[in-house]
C-alpha atoms as a PDB file:
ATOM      1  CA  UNK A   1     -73.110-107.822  32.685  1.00  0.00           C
ATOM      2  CA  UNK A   2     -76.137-108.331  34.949  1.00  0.00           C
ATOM      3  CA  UNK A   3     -74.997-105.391  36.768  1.00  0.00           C
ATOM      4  CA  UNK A   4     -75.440-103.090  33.782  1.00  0.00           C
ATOM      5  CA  UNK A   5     -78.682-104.607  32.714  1.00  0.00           C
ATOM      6  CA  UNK A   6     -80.230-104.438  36.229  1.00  0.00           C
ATOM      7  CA  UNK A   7     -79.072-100.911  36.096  1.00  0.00           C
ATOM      8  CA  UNK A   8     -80.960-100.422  32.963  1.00  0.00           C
ATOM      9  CA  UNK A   9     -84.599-102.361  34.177  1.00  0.00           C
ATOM     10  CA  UNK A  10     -84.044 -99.995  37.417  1.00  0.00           C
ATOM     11  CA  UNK A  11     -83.703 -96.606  35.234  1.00  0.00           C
ATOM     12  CA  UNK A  12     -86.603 -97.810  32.830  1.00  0.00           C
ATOM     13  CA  UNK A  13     -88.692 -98.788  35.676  1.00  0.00           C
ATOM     14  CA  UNK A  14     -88.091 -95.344  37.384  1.00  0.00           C
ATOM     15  CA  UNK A  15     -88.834 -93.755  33.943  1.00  0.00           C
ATOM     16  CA  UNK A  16     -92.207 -95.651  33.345  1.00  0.00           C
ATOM     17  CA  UNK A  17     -93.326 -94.498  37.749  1.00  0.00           C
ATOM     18  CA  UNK A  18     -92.619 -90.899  37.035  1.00  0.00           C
ATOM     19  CA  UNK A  19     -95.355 -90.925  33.702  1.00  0.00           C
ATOM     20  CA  UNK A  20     -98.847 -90.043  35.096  1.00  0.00           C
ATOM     21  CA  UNK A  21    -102.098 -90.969  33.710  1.00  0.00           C
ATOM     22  CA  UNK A  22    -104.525 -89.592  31.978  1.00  0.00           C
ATOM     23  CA  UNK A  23    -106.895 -90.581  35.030  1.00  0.00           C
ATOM     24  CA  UNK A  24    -104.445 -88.898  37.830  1.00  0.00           C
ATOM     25  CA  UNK A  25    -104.138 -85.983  36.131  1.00  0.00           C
ATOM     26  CA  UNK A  26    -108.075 -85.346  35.817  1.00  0.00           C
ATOM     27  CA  UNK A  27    -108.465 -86.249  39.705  1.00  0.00           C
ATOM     28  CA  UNK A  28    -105.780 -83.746  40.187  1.00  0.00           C
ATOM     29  CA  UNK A  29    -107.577 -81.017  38.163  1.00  0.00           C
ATOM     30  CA  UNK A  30    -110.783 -81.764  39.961  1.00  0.00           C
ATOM     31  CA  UNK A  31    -109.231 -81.630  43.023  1.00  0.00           C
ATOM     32  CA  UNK A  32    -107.507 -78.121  42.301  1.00  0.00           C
ATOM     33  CA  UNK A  33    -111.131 -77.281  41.098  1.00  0.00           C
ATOM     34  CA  UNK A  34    -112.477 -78.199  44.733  1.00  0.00           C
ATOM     35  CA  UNK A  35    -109.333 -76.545  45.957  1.00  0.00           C
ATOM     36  CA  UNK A  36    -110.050 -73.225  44.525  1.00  0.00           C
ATOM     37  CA  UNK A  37    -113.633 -73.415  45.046  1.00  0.00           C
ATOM     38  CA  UNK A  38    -113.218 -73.653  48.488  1.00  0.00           C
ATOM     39  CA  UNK A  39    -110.679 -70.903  48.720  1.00  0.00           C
ATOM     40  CA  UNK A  40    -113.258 -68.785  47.150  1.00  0.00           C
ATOM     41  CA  UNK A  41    -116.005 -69.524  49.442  1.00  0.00           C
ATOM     42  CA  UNK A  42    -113.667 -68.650  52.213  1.00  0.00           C
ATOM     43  CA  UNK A  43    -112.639 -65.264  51.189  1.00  0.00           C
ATOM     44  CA  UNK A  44    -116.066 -64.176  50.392  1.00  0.00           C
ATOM     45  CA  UNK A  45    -117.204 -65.056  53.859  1.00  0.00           C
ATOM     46  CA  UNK A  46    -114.004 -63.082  55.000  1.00  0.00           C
ATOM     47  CA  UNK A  47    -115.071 -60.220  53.101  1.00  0.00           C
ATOM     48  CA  UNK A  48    -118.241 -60.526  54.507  1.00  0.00           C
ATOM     49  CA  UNK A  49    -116.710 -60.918  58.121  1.00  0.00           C
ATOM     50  CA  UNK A  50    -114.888 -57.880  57.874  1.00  0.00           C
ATOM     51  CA  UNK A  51    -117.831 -55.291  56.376  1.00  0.00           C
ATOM     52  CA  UNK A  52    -119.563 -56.896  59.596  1.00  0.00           C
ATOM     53  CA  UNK A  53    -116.835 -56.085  61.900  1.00  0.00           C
ATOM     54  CA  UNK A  54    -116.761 -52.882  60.371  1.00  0.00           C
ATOM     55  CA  UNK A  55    -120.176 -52.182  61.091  1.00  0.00           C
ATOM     56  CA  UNK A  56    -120.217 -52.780  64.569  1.00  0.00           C
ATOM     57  CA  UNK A  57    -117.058 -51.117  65.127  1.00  0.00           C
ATOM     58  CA  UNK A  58    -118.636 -47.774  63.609  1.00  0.00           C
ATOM     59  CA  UNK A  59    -121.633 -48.376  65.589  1.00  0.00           C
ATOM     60  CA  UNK A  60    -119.799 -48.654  68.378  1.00  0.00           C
ATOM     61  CA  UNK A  61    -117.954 -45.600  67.640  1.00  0.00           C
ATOM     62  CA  UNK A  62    -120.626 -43.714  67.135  1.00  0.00           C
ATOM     63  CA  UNK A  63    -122.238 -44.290  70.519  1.00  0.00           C
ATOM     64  CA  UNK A  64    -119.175 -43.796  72.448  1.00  0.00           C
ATOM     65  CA  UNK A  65    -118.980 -40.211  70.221  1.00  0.00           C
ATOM     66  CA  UNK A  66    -122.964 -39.930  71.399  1.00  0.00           C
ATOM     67  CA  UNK A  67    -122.156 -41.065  75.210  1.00  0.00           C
ATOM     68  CA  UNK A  68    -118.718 -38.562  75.466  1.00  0.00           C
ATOM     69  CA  UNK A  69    -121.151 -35.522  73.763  1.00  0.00           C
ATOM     70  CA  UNK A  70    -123.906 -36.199  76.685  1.00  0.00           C
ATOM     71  CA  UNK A  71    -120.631 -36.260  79.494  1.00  0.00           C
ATOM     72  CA  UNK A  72    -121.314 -32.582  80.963  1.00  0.00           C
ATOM     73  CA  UNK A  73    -117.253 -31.431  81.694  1.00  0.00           C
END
């Protein structure tokens, strides 16, 4: 008998653990918030990494064009 209703305290005990809060789940959501905030921020500055490395590379392109055009042959 005690095993059975220890059994039963355990299961309802697990039960109750595995119910979250109203609390924890709006510091979750604000953390997601953050989350995706910050992974936003990040790929714009990617974006804005890439037109830069774009840039240069097409400068740099077009001098080496300029440089091999001035190379008598």
């Amino acid at each position: 008998m005690k095993k059975v209703l220890f059994l039963a305290v355990a299961a309802m005990s697990l039960s109750l653990a595995s119910c979250d809060s109203k609390t924890e789940d709006k510091m979750e959501a604000q953390g997601n918030e953050v989350k995706a905030e910050g992974e936003a921020k990040a790929d714009s500055l990617e974006n804005k990494a890439d037109a830069v490395r774009d840039s240069a590379d097409k400068k740099g392109e077009a001098i080496g064009d300029a440089a091999d055009a001035k190379d008598p042959k």
